[in-house]
N, C-alpha and C. Protein backbone atom coordinates (compact mmCIF):
# COMPACT_ATOMS: atom_id res chain seq x y z
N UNK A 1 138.46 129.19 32.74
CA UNK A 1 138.61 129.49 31.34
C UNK A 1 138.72 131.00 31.11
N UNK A 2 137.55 131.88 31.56
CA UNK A 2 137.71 133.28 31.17
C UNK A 2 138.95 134.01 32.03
N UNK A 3 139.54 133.28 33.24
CA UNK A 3 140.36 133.51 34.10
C UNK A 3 141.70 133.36 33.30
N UNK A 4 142.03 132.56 32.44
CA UNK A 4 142.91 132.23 31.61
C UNK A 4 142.76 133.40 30.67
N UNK A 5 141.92 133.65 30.21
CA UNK A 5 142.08 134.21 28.67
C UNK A 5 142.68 136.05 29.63
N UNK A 6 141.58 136.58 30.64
CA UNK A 6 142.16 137.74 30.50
C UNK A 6 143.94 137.83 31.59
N UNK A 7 143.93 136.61 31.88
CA UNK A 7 145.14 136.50 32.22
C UNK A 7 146.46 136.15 31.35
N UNK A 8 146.00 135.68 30.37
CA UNK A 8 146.91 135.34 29.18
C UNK A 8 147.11 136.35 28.37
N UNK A 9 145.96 137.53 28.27
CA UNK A 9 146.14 138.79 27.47
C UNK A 9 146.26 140.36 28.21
N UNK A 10 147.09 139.79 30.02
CA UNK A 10 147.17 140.58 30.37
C UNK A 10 148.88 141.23 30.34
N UNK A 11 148.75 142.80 29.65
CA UNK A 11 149.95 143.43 29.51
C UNK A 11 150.15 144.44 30.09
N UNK A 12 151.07 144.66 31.39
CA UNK A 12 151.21 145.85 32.02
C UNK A 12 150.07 146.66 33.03
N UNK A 13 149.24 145.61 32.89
CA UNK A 13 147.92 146.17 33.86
C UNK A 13 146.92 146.61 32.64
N UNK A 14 146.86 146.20 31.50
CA UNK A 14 145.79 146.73 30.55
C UNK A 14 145.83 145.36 29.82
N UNK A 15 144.24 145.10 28.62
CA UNK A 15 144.00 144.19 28.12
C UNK A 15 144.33 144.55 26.81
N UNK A 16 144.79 143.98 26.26
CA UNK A 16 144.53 143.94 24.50
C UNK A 16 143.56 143.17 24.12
N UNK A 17 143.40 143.42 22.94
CA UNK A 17 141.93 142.84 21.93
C UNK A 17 142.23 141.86 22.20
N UNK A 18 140.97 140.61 21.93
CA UNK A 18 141.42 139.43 21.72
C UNK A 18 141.05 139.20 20.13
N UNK A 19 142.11 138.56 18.77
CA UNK A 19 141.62 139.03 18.01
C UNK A 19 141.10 137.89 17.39
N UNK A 20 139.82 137.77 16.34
CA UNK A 20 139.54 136.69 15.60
C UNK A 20 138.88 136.11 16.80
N UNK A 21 138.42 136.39 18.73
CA UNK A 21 138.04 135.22 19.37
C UNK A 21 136.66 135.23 19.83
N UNK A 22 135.48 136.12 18.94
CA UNK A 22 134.34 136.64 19.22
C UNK A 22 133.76 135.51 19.99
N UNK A 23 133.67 134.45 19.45
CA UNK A 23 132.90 132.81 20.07
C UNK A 23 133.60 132.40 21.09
N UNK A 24 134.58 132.75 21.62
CA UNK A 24 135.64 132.31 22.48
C UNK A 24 134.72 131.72 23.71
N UNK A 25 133.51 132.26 23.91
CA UNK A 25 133.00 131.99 25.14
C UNK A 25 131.24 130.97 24.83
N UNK A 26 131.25 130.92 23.61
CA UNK A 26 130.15 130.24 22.59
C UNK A 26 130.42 128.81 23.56
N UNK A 27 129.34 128.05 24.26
CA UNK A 27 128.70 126.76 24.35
C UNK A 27 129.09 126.84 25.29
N UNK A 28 129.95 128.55 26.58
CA UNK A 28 130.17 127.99 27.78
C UNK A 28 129.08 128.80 28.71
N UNK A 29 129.20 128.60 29.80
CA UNK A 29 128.23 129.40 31.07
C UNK A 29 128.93 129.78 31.60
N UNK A 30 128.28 131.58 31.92
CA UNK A 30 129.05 132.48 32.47
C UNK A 30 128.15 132.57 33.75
N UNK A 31 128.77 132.07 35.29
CA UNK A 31 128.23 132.62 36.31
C UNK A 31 128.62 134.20 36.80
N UNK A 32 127.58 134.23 36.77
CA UNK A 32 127.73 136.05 37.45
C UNK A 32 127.10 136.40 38.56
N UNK A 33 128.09 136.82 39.64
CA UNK A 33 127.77 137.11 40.96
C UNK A 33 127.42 138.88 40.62
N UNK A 34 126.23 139.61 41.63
CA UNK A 34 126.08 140.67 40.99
C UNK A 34 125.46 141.50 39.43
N UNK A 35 125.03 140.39 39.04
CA UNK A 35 125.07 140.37 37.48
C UNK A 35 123.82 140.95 36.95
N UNK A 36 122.96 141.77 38.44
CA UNK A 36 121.58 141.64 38.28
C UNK A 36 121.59 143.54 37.66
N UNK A 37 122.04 144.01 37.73
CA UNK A 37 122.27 145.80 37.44
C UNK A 37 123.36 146.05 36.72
N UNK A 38 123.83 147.48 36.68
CA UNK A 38 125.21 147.55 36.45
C UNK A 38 126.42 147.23 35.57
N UNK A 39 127.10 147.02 36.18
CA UNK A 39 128.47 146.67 35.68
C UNK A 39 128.29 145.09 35.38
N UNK A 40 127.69 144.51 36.43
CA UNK A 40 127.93 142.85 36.23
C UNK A 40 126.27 142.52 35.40
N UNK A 41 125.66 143.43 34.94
CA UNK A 41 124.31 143.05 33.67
C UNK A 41 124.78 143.50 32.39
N UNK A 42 125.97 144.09 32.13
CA UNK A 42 126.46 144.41 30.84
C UNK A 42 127.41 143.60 30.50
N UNK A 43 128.18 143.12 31.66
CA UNK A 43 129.37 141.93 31.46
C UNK A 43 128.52 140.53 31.14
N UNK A 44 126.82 140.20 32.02
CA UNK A 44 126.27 139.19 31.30
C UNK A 44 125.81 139.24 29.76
N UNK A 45 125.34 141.19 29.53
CA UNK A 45 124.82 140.59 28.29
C UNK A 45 126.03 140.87 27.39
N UNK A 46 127.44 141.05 27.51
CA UNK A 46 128.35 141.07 26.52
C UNK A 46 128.94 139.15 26.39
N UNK A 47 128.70 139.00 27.30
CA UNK A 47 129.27 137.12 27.42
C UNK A 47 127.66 136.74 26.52
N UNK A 48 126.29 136.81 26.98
CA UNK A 48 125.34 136.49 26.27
C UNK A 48 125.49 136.45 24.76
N UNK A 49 125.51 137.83 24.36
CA UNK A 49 125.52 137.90 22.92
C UNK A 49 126.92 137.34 22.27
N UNK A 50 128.23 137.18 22.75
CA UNK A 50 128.95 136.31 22.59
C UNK A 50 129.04 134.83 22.62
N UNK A 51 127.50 134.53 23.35
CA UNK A 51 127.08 133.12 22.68
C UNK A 51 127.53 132.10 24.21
N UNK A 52 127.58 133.05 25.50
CA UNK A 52 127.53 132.31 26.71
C UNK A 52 126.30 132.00 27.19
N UNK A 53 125.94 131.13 27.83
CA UNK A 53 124.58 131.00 28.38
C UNK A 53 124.82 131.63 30.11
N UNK A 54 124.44 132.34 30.29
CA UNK A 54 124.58 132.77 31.42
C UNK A 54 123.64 132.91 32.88
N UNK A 55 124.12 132.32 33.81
CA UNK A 55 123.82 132.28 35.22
C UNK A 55 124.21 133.38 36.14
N UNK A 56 122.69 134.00 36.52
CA UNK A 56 123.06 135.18 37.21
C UNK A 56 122.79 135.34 38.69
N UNK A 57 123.45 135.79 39.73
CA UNK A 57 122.86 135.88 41.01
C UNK A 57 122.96 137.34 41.73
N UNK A 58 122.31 137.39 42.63
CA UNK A 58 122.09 138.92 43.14
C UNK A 58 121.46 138.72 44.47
N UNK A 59 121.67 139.95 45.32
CA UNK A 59 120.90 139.61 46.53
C UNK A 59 119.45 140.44 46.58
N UNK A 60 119.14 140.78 45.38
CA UNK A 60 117.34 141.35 44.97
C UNK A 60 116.73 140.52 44.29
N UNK A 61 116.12 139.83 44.67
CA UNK A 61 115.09 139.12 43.25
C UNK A 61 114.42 139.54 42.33
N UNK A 62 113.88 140.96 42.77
CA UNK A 62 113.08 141.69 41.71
C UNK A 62 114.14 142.01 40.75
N UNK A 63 115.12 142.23 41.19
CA UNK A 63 116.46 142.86 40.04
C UNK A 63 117.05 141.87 39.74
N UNK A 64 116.58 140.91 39.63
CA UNK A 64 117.20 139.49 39.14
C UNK A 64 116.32 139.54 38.09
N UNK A 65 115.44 139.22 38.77
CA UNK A 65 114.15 139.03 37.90
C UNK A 65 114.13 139.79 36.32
N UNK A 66 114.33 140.99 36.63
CA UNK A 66 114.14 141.68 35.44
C UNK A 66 115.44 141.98 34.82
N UNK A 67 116.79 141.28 35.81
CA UNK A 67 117.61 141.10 34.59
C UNK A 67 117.50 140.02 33.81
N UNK A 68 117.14 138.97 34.07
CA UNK A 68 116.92 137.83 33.52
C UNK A 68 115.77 137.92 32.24
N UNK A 69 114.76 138.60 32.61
CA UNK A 69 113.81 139.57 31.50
C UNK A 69 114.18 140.40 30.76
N UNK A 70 115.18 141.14 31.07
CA UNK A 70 116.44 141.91 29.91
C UNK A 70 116.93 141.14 29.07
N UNK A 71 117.72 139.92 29.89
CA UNK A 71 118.39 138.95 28.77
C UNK A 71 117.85 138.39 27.95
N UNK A 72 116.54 138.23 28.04
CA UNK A 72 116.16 137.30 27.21
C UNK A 72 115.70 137.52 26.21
N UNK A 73 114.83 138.70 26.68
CA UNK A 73 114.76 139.58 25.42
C UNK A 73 115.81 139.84 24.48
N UNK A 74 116.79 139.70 24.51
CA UNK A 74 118.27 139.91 23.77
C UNK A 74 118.28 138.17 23.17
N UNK A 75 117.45 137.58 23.59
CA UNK A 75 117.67 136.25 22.95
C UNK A 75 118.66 135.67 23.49
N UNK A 76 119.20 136.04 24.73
CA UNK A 76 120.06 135.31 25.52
C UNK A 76 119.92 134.18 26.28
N UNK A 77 120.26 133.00 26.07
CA UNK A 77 120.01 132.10 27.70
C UNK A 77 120.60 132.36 29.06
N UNK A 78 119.15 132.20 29.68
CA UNK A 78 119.31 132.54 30.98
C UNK A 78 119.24 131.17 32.09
């Protein structure tokens, strides 16, 4: 699904808005490899607060751990 969308709104090697599709990702689960720091804990909590429930993995548990304690605090499902 999300493979579709930024492939469907891909132009020239750059994305355009997607417009009107804030929920686009509302009632689905976002697995995230990496998702525990970084780049891939801002891509969970931007899918989160967009209303994904999100599944995260990492090869630290403590940094799992407390991303998963980040999210939730954001009122995200984890």
């Amino acid at each position: 699904m999300l493979a579709e969308i930024f492939r469907s709104n891909l132009i020239y090697g750059s994305l355009k808005p997607i417009d009107n599709k804030e929920d686009i990702v509302r009632s689905k689960i976002a697995l995230k490899t990496g998702g525990g720091s970084g780049i891939g804990l801002e891509i969970s909590t931007q899918f989160g607060q967009h209303g994904a429930s999100i599944a995260i993995m990492g090869r630290r548990n403590q940094v799992i751990d407390s991303a998963v304690s980040a999210l939730k605090s954001h009122g995200i499902k984890v």
